[in-house]
Protein backbone atom coordinates (compact mmCIF):
# COMPACT_ATOMS: atom_id res chain seq x y z
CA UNK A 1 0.00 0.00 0.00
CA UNK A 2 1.34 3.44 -1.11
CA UNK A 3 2.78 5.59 1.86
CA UNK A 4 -0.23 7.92 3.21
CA UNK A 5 -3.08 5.39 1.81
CA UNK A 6 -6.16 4.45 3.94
CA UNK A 7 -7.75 1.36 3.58
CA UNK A 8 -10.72 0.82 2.00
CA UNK A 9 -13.27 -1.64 3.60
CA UNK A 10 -14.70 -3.96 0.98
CA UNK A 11 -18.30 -5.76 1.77
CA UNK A 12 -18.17 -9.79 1.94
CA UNK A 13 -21.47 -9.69 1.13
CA UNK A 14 -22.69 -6.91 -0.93
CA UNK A 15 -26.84 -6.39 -1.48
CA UNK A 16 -27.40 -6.77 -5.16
CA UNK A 17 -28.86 -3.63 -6.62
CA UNK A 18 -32.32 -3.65 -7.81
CA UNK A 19 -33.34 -4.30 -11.37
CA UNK A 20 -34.44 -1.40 -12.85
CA UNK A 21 -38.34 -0.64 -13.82
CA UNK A 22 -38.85 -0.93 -17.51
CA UNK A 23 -41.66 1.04 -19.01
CA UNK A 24 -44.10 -1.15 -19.99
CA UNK A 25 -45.91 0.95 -22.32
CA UNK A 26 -45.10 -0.12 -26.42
CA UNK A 27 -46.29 2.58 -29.12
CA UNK A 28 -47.82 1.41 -32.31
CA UNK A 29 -47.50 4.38 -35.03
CA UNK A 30 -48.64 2.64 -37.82
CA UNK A 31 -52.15 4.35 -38.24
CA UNK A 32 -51.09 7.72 -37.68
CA UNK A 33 -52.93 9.99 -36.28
CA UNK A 34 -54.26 7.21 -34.36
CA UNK A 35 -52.01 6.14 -32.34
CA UNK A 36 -52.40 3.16 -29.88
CA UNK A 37 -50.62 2.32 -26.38
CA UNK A 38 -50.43 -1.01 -24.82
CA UNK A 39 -49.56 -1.91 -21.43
CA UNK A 40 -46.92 -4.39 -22.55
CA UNK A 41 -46.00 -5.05 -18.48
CA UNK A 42 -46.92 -7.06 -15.83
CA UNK A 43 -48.89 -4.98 -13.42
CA UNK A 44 -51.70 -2.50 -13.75
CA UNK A 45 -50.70 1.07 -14.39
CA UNK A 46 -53.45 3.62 -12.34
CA UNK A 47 -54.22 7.72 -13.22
CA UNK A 48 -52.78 7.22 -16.74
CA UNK A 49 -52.78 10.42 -17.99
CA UNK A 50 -51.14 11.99 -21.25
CA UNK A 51 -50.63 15.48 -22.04
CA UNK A 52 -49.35 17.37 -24.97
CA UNK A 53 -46.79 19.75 -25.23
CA UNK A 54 -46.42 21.95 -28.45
CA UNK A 55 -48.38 22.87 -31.85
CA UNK A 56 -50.99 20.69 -31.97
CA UNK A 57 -54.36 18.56 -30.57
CA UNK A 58 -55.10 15.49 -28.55
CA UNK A 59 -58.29 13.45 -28.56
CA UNK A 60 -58.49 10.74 -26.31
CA UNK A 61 -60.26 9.74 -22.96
CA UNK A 62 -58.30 9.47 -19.40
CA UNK A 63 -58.38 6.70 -17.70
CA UNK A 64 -57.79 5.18 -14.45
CA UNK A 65 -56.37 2.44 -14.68
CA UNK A 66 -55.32 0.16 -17.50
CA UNK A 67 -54.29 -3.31 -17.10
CA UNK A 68 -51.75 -5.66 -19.01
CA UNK A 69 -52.32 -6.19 -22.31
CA UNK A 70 -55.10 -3.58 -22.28
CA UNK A 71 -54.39 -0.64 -24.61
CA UNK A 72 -55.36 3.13 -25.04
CA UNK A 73 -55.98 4.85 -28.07
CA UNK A 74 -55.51 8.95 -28.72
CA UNK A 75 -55.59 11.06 -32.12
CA UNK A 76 -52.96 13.27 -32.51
CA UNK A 77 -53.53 16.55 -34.95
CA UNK A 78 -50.66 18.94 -35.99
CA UNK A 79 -49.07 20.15 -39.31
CA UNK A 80 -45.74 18.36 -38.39
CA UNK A 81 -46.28 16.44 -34.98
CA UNK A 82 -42.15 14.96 -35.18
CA UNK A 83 -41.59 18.63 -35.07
CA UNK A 84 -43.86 20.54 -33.31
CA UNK A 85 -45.11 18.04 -30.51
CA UNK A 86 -44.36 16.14 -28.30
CA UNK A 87 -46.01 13.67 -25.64
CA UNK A 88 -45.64 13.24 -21.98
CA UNK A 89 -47.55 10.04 -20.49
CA UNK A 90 -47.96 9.70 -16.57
CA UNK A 91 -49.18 7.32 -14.37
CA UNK A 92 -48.80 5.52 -11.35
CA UNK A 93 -47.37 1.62 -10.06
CA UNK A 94 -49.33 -0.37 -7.26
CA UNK A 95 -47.15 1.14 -4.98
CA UNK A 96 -47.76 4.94 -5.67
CA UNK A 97 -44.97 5.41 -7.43
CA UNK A 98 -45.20 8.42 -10.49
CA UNK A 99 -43.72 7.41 -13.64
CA UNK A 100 -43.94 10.28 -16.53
CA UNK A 101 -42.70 8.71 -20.30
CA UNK A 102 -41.98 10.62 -23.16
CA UNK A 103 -43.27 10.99 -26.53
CA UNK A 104 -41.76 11.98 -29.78
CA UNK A 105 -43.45 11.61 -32.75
């Protein structure tokens, strides 16, 4: 050990980290403007909300809670949506947790 170096203290038994959450939402684009959302996961996802930010206009109905497999469908009108919009999707886990997901189009 170089002259003036501490020690460092290594755990024996370290705590494996926790896997991270992956979004379990999956976009299909392929009927644009309709666009459809499916809760590809493995849980329900409660207060899904999505807002739009930008040049443009969003039909679709909130809901409360939308369960795998189950999807969500929204219109999306604007000149040039990849430019001028963009999408912000919220909602909650089980355990109250707030998740927001981003949009482009």
């Amino acid at each position: 050990m170089p002259h003036g170096a501490r020690p460092v203290a290594v755990d024996a038994h370290p705590v494996p980290s926790p896997i991270a959450y992956r979004v379990p939402w999956r976009i299909d684009r392929g009927r644009a403007p309709w666009y459809t959302l499916r809760n590809a996961g493995d849980e329900a996802a409660h207060g899904v909300h999505l807002s739009l930010f930008g040049d443009g206009r969003l039909l679709w109905q909130p809901l409360l809670r939308v369960e795998p497999g189950e999807h969500v469908s929204f219109v999306l009108r604007a000149d040039d949506p990849a430019r001028d919009c963009v999408a912000v999707l919220r909602w909650f886990r089980a355990s109250g947790e707030e998740y927001l997901w981003r949009i482009a189009f």
